[in-house]
C-alpha atoms as a PDB file:
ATOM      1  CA  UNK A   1     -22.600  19.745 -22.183  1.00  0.00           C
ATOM      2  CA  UNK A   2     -18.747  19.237 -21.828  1.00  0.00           C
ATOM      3  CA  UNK A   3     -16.751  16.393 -20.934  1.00  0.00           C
ATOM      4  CA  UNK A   4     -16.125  17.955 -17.722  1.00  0.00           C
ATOM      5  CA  UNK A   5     -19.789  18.581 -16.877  1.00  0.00           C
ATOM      6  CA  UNK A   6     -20.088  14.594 -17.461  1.00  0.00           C
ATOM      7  CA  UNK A   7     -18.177  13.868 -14.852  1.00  0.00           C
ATOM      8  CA  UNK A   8     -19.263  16.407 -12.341  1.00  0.00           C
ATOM      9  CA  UNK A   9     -22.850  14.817 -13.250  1.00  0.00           C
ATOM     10  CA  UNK A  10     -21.097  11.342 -12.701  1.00  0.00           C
ATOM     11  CA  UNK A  11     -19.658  12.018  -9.959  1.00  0.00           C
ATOM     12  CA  UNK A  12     -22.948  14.223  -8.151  1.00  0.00           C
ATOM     13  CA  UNK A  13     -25.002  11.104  -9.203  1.00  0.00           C
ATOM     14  CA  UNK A  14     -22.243   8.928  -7.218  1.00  0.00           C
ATOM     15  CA  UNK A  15     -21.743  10.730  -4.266  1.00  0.00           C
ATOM     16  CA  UNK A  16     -25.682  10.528  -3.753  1.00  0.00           C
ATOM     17  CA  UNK A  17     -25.098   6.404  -3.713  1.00  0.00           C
ATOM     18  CA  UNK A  18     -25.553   5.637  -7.613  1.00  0.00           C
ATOM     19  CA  UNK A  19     -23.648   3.028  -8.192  1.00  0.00           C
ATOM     20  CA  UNK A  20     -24.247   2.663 -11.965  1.00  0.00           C
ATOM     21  CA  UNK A  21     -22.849   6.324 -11.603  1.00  0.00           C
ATOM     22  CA  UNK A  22     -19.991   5.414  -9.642  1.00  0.00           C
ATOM     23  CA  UNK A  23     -18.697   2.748 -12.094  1.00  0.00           C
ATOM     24  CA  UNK A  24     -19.048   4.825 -15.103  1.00  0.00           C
ATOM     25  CA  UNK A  25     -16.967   7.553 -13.319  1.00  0.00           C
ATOM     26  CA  UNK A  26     -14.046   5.328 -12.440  1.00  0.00           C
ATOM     27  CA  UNK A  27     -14.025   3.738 -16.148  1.00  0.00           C
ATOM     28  CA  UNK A  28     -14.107   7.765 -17.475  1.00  0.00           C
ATOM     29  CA  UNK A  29     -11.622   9.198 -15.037  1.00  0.00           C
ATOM     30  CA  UNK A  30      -8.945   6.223 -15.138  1.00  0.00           C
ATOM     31  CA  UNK A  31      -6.856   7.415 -17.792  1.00  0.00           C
ATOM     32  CA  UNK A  32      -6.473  10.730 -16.075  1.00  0.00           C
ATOM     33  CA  UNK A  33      -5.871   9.586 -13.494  1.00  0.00           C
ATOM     34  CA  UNK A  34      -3.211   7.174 -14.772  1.00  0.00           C
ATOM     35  CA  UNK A  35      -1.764   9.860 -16.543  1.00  0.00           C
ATOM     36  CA  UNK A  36      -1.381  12.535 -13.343  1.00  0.00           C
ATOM     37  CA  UNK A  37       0.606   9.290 -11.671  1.00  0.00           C
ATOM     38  CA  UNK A  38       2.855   9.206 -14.210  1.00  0.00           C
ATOM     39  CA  UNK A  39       3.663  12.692 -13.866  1.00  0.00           C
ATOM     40  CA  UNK A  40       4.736  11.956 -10.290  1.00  0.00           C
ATOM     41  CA  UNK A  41       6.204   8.510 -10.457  1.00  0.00           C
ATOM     42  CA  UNK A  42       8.806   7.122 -12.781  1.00  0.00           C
ATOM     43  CA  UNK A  43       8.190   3.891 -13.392  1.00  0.00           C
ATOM     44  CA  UNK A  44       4.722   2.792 -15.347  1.00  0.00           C
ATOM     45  CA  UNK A  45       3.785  -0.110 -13.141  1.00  0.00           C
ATOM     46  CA  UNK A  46       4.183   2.229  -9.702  1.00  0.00           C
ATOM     47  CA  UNK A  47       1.924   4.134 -11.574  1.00  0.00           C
ATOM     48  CA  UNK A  48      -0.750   2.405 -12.280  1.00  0.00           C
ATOM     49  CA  UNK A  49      -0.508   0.767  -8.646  1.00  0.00           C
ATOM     50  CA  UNK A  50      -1.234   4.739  -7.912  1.00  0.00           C
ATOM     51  CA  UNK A  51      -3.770   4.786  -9.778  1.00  0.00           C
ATOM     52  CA  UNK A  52      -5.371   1.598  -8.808  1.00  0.00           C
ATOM     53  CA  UNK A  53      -5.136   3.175  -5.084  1.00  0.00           C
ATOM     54  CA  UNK A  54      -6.402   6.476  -6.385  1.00  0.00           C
ATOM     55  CA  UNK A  55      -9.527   4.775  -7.974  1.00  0.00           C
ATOM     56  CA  UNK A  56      -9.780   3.337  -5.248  1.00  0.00           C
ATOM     57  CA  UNK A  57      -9.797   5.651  -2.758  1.00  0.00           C
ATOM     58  CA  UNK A  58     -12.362   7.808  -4.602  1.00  0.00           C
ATOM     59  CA  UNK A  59     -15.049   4.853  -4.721  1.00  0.00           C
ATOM     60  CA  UNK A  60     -14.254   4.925  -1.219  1.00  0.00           C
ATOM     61  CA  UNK A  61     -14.397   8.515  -0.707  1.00  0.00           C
ATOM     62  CA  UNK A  62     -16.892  10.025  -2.831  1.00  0.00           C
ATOM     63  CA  UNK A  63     -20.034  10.194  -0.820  1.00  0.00           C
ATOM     64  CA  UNK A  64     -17.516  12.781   0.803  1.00  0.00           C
ATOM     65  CA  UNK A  65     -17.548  14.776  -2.318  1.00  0.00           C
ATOM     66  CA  UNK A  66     -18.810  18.205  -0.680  1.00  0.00           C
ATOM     67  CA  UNK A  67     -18.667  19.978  -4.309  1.00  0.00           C
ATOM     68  CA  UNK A  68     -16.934  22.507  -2.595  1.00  0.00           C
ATOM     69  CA  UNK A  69     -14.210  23.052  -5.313  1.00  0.00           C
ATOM     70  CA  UNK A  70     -14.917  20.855  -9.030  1.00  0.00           C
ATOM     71  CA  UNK A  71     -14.468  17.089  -9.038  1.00  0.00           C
ATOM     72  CA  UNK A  72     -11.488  17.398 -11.234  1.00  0.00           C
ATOM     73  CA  UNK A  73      -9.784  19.355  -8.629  1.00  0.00           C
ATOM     74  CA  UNK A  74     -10.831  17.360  -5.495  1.00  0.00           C
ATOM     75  CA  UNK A  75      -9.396  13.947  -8.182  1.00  0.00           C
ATOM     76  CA  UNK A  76      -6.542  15.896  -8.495  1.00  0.00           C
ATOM     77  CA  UNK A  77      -5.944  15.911  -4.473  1.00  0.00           C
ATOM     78  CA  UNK A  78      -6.722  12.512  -4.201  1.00  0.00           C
ATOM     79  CA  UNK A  79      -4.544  11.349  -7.048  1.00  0.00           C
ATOM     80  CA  UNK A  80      -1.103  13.416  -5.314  1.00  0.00           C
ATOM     81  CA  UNK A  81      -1.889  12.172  -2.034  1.00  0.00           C
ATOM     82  CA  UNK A  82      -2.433   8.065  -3.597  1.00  0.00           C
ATOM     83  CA  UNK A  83       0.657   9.062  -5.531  1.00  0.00           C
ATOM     84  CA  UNK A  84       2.997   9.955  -2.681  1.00  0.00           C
ATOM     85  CA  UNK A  85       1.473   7.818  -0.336  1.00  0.00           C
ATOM     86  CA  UNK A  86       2.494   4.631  -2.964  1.00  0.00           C
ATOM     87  CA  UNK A  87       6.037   6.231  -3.247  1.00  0.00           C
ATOM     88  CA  UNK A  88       6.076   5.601   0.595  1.00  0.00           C
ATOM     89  CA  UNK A  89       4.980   2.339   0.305  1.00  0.00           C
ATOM     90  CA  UNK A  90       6.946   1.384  -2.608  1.00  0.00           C
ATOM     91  CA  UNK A  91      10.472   2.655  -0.385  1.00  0.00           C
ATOM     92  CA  UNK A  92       9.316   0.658   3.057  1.00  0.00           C
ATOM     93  CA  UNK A  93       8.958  -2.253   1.208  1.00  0.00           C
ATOM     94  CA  UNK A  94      12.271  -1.980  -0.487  1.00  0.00           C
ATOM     95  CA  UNK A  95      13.782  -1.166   3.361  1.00  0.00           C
ATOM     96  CA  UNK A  96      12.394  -4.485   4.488  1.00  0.00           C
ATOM     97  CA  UNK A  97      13.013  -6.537   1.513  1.00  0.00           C
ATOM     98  CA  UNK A  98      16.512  -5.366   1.333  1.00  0.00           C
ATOM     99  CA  UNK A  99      17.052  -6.181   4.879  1.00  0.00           C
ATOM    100  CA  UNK A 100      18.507  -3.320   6.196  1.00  0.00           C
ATOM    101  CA  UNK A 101      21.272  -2.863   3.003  1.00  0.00           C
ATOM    102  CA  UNK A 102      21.274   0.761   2.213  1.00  0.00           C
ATOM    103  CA  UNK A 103      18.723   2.211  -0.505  1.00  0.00           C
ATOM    104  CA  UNK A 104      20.765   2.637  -3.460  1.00  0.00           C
ATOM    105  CA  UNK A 105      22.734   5.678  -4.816  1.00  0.00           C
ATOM    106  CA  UNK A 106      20.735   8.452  -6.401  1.00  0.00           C
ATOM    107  CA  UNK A 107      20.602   7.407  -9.825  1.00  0.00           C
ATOM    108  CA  UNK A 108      22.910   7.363 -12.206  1.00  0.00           C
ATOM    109  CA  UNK A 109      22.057   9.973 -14.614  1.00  0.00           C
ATOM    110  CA  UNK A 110      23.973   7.484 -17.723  1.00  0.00           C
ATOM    111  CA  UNK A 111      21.510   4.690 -16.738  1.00  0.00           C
ATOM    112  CA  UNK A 112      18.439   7.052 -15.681  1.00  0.00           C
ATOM    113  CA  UNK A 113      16.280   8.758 -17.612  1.00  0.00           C
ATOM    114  CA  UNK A 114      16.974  12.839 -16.353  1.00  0.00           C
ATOM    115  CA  UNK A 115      13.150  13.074 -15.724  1.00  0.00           C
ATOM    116  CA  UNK A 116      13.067   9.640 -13.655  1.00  0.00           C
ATOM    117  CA  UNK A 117      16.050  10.679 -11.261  1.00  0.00           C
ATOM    118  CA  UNK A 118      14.260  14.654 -10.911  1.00  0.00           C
ATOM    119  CA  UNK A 119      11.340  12.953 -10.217  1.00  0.00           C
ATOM    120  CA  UNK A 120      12.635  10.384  -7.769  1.00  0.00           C
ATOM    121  CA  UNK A 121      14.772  13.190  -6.322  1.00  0.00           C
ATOM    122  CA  UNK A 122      11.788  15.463  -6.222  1.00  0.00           C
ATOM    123  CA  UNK A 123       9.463  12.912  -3.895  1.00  0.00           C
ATOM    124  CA  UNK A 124      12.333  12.356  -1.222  1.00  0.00           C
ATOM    125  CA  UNK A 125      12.055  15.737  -0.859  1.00  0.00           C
ATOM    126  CA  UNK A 126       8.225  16.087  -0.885  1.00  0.00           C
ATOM    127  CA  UNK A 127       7.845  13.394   1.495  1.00  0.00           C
ATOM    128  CA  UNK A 128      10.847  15.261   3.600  1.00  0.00           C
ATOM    129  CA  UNK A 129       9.109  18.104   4.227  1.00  0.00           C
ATOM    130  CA  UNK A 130       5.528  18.883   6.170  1.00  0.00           C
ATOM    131  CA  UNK A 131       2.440  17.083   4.582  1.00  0.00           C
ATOM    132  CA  UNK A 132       0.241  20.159   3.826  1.00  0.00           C
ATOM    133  CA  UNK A 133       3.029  22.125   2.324  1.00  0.00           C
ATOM    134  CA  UNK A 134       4.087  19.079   0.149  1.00  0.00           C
ATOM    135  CA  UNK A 135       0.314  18.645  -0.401  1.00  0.00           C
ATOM    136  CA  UNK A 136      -0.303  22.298  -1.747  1.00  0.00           C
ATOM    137  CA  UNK A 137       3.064  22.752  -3.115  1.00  0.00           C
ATOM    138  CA  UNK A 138       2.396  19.462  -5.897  1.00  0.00           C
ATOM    139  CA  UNK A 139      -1.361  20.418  -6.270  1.00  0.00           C
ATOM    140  CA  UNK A 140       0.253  23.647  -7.717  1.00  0.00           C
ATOM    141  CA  UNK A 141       3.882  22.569  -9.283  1.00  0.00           C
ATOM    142  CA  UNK A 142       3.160  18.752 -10.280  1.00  0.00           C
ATOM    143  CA  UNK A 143      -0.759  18.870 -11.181  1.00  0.00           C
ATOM    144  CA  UNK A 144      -0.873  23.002 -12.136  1.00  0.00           C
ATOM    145  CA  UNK A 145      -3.894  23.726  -9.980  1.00  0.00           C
ATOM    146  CA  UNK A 146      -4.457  27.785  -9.735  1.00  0.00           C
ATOM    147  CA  UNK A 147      -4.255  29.262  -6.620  1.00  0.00           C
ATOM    148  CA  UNK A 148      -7.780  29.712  -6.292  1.00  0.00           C
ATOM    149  CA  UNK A 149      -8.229  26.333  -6.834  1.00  0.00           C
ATOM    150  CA  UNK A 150      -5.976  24.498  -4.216  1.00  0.00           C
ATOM    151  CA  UNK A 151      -7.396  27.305  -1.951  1.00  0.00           C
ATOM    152  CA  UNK A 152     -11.284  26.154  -2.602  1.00  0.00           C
ATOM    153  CA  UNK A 153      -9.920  22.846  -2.352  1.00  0.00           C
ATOM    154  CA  UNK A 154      -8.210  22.656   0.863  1.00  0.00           C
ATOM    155  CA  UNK A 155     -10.633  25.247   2.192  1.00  0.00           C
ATOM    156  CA  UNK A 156      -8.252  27.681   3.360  1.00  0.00           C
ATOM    157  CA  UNK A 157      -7.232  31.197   2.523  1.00  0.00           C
ATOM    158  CA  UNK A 158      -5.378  31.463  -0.622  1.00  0.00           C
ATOM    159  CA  UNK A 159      -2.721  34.108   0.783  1.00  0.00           C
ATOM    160  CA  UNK A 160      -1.791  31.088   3.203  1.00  0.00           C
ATOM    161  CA  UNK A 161      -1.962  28.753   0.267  1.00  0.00           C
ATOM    162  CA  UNK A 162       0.567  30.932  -1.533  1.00  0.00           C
ATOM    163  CA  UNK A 163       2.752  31.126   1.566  1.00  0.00           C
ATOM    164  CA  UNK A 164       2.849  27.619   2.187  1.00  0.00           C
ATOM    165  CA  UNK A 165       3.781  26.842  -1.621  1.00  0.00           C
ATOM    166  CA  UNK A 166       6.565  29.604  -1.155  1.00  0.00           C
ATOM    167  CA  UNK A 167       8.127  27.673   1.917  1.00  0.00           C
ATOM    168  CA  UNK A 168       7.615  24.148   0.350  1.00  0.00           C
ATOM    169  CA  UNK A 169       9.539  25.609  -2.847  1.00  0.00           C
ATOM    170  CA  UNK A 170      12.203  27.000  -0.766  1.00  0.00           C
ATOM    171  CA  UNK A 171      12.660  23.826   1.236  1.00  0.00           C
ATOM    172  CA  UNK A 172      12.505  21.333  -1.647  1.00  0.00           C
ATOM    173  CA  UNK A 173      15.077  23.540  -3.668  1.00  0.00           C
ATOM    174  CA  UNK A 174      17.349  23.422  -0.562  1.00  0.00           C
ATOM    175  CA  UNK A 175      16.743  19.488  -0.366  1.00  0.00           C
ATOM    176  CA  UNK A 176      17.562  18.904  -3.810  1.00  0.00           C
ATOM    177  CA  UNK A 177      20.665  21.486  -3.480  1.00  0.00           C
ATOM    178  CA  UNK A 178      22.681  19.529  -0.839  1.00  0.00           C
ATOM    179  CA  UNK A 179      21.522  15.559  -2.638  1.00  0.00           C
ATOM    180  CA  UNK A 180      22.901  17.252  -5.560  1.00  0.00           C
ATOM    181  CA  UNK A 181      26.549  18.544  -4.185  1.00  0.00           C
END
């Protein structure tokens, strides 16, 4: 038995009301899940409020578990969405706390790491553009879910998976074209 059959068994066990089940699967997944944050947000501690979220909202969510596509992929879903959805969060609160001052310039690449301003650059665009093409287009590009897999996962066809990752490429590389010049 792999690793990965563990947690499908963990997370089966859960989503049938286990709760010994349910607690060993958060303890097991946290680190990936930490980790896939990361990937998305710059800063550690944004992260790991993510992930907090994310853990959260799959203790919350799992006796909707359908099995329809693996665990790992339906964490992976959960994980972008808590991701994004803390990104959000983090800029509202910034827009209230600053009282209405402007958010500040994009950052300055000599006192931002290149991969923190792409990847702050990168969700103003994804949260620019529709939900299920920013969904399917960082299931593929951020978390590198196969095409198959996003399609199981969001249960639709995967030539319309495809397409929608096409137009959320094409509008995210004309969003990051005119911030950039």
């Amino acid at each position: 038995m792999t690793l990965a059959d563990g947690i499908d068994d963990l997370a089966g066990a859960a989503a049938r009301g286990d709760s010994a089940a349910l607690d060993a699967l958060l303890t097991a997944i946290r680190p990936e899940v930490l980790r896939l944050c990361g990937r998305l947000l710059p800063n550690r501690e944004d992260a790991e409020e993510a992930c907090q979220d994310a853990l959260l909202a799959v203790a919350r969510g799992i006796g909707r578990f359908e099995g329809r596509a693996s665990f790992h992929t339906w964490l992976y879903r959960v994980t972008a969405n808590r991701a994004r959805s803390t990104y959000r969060g983090l800029r509202r609160r910034w827009l209230v706390e600053a009282g209405g001052v402007p958010l500040p310039d994009p950052p300055d690449p000599r006192r931002t790491s290149v991969v923190a301003g792409t990847r702050l650059d990168l969700l103003e665009a994804l949260d620019a553009i529709r939900p299920e093409l920013a969904e399917a287009l960082t299931l593929r590009d951020v978390l590198d879910l196969g095409y198959r897999e996003i399609a199981d996962l969001l249960g639709l066809p995967e030539g319309t998976v495809k397409s929608r990752i096409h137009e959320a490429r094409r509008q995210v590389r004309q969003r990051l074209t005119d911030a950039g010049g």
